[in-house]
C-alpha atoms as a PDB file:
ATOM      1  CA  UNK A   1       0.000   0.000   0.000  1.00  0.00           C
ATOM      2  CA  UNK A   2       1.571   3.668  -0.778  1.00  0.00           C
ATOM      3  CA  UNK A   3       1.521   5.943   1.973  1.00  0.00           C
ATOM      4  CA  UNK A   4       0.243   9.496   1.175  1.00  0.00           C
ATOM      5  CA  UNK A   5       1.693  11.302  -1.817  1.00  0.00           C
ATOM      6  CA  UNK A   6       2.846   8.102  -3.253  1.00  0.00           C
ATOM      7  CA  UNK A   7       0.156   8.041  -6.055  1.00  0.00           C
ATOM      8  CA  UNK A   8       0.206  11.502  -6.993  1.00  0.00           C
ATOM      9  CA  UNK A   9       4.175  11.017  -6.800  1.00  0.00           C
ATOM     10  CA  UNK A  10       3.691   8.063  -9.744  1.00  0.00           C
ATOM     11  CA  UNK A  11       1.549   9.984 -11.359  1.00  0.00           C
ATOM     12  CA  UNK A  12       3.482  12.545 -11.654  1.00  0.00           C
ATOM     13  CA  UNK A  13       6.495  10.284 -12.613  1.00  0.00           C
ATOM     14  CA  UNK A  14       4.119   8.408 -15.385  1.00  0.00           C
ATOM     15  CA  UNK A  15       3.402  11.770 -16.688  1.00  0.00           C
ATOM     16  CA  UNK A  16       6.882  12.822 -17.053  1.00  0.00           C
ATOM     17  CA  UNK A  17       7.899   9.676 -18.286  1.00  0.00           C
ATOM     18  CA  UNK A  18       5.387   9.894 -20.977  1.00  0.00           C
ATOM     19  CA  UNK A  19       6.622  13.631 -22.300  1.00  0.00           C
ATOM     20  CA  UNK A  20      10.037  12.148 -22.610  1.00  0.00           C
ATOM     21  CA  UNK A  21       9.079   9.956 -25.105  1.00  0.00           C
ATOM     22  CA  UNK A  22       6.739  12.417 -26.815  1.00  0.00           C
ATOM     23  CA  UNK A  23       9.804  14.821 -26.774  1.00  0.00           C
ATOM     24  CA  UNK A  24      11.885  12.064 -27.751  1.00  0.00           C
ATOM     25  CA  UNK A  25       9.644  11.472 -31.143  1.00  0.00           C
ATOM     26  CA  UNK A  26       8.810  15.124 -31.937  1.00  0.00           C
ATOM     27  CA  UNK A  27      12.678  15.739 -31.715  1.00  0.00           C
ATOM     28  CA  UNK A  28      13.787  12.793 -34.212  1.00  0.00           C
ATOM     29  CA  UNK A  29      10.806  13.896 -36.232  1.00  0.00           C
ATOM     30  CA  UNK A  30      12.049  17.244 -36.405  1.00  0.00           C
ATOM     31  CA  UNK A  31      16.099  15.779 -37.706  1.00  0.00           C
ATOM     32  CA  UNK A  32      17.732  15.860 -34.186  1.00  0.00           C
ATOM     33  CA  UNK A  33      18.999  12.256 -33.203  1.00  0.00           C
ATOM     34  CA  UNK A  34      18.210  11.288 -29.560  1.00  0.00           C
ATOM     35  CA  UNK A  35      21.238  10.232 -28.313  1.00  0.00           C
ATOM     36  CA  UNK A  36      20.917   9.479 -24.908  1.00  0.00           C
ATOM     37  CA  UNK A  37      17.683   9.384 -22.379  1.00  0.00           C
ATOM     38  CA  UNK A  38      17.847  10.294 -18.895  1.00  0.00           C
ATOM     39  CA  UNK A  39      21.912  10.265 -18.386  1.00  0.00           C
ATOM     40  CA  UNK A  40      22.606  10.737 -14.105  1.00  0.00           C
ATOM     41  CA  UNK A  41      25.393  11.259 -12.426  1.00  0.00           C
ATOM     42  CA  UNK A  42      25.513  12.216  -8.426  1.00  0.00           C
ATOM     43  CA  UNK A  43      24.525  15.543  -8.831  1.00  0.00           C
ATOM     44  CA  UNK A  44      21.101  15.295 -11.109  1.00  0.00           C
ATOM     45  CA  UNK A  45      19.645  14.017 -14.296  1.00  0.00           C
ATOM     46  CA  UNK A  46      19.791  15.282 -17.644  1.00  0.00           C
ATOM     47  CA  UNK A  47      16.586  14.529 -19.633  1.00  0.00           C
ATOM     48  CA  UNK A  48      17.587  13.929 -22.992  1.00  0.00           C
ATOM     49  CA  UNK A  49      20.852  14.400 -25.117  1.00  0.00           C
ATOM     50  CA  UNK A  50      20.701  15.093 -28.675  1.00  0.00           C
ATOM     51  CA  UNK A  51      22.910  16.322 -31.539  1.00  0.00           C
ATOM     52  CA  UNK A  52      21.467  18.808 -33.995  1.00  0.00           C
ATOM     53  CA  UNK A  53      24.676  18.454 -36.656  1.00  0.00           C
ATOM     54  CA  UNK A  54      27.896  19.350 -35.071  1.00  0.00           C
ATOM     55  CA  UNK A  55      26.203  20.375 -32.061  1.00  0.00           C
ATOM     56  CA  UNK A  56      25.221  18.445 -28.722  1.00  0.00           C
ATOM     57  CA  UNK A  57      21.496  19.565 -27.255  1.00  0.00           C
ATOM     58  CA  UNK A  58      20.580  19.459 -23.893  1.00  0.00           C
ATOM     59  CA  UNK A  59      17.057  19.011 -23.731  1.00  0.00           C
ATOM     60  CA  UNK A  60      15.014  19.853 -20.534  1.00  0.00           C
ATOM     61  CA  UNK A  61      11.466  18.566 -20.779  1.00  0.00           C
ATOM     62  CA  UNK A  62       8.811  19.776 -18.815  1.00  0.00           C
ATOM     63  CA  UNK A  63       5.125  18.199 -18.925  1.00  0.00           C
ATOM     64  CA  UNK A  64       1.957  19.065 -18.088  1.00  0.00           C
ATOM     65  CA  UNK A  65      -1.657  17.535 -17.800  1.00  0.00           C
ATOM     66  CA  UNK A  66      -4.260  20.730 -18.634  1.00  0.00           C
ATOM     67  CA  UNK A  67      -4.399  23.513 -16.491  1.00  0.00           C
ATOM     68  CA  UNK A  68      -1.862  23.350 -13.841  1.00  0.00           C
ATOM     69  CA  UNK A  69      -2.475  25.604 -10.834  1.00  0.00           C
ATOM     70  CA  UNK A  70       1.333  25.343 -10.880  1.00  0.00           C
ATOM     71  CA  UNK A  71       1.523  27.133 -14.360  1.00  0.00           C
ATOM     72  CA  UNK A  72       2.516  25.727 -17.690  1.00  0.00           C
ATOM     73  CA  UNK A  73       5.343  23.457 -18.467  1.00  0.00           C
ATOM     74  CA  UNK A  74       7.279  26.458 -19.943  1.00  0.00           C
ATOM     75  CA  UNK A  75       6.862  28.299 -16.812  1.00  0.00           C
ATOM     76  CA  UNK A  76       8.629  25.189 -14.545  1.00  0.00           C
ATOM     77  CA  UNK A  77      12.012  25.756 -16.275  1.00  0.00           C
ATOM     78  CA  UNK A  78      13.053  28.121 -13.578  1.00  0.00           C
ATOM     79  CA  UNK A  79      16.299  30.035 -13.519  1.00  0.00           C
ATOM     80  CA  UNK A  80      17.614  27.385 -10.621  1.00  0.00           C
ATOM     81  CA  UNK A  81      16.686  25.149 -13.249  1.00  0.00           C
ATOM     82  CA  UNK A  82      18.684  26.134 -15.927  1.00  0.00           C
ATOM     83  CA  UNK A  83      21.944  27.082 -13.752  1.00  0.00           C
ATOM     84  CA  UNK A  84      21.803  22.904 -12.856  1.00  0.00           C
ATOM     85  CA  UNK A  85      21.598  21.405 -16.060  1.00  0.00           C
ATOM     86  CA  UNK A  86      23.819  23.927 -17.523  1.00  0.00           C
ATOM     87  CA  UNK A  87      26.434  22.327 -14.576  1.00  0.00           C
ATOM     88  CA  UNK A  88      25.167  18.832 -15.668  1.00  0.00           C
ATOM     89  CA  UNK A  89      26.023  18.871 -19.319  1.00  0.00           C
ATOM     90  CA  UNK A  90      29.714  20.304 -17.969  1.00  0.00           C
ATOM     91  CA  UNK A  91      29.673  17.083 -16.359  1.00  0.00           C
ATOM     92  CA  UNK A  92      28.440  14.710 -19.272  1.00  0.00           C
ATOM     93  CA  UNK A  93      30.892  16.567 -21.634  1.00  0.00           C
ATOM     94  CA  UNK A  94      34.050  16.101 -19.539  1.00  0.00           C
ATOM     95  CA  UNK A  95      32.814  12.237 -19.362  1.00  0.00           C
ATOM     96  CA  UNK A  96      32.424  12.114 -23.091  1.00  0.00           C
ATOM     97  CA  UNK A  97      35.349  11.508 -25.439  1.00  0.00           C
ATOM     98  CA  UNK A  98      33.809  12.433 -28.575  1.00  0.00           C
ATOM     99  CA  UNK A  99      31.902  15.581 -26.757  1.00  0.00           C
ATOM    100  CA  UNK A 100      31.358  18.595 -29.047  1.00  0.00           C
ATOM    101  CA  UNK A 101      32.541  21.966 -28.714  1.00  0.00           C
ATOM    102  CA  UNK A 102      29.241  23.530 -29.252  1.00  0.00           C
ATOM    103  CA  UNK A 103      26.180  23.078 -27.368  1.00  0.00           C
ATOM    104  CA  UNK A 104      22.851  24.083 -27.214  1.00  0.00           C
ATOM    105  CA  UNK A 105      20.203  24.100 -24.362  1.00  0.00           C
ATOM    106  CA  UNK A 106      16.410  23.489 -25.507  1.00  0.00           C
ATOM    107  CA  UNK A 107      13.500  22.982 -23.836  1.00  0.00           C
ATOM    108  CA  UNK A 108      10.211  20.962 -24.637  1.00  0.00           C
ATOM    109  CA  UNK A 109       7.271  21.578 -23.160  1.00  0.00           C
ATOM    110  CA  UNK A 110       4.409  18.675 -23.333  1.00  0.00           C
ATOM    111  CA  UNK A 111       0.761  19.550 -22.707  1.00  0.00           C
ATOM    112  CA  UNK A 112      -1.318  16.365 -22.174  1.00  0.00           C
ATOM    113  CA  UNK A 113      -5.215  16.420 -22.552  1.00  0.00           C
ATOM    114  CA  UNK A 114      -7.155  14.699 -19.445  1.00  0.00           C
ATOM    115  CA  UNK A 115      -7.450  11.603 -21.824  1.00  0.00           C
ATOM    116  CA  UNK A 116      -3.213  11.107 -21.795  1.00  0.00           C
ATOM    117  CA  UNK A 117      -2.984  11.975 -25.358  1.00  0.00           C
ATOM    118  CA  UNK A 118      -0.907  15.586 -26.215  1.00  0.00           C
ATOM    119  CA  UNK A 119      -2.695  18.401 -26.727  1.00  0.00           C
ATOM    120  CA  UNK A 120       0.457  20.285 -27.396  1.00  0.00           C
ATOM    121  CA  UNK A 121       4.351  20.601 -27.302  1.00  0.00           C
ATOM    122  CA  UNK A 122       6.027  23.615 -27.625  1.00  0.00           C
ATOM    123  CA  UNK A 123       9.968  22.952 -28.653  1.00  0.00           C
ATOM    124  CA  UNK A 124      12.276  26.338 -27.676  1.00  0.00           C
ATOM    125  CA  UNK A 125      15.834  26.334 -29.678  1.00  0.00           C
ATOM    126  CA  UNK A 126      18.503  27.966 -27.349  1.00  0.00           C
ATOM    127  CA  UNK A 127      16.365  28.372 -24.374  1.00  0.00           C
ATOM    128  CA  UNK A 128      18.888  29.274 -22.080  1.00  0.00           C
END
């Protein structure tokens, strides 16, 4: 039995889960190849990993079911936000032999309808 919190914490985690992979597909659909899903290291988790050409792209994704009375999936990407996965991809590249010299960070937003299927996603080039 799940104490209190624990389903809203799963669905929460299901929801997220799912805007990865729409990300995921909208991304590839759009010419960027997915490299890597949900890389960790000790000090946080980087969604998705992509190249766009010569040039590596961090992806934060953000998702959303309807109105949120915690605002929109854009509006989560705070500036705390940024600074970490800015200091995660430092990471990832110093791990990486074949890391680029250029980078990009993106963000995708995924807006679900109340029946799970996507009622939007909102992809922002050079977010931060």
């Amino acid at each position: 039995m799940k104490k209190n919190g624990g389903e809203a914490k799963d669905g929460r985690a299901a929801v997220g889960r799912a805007g990865e992979e729409a990300a995921a597909a909208y991304l590839a659909e759009a010419g960027l190849i997915v490299e890597r899903r949900n890389w960790r290291c000790r000090s946080g988790e980087l969604d998705l990993i992509a190249r766009d050409g010569d040039l590596v792209v961090f992806v934060e994704v953000r998702s959303r079911t309807g109105a949120s009375r915690f605002g929109t999936a854009i509006e989560a990407v705070t500036p705390r936000k940024c600074h970490q996965v800015r200091g995660l991809a430092e990471i990832y590249l110093r791990t990486q032999a074949d890391a680029a010299d250029t980078v990009r960070f993106d963000v995708v937003a995924v807006t679900f309808r109340s029946d799970g299927s996507v009622s939007e996603i909102r992809h922002i080039p050079n977010a931060f």
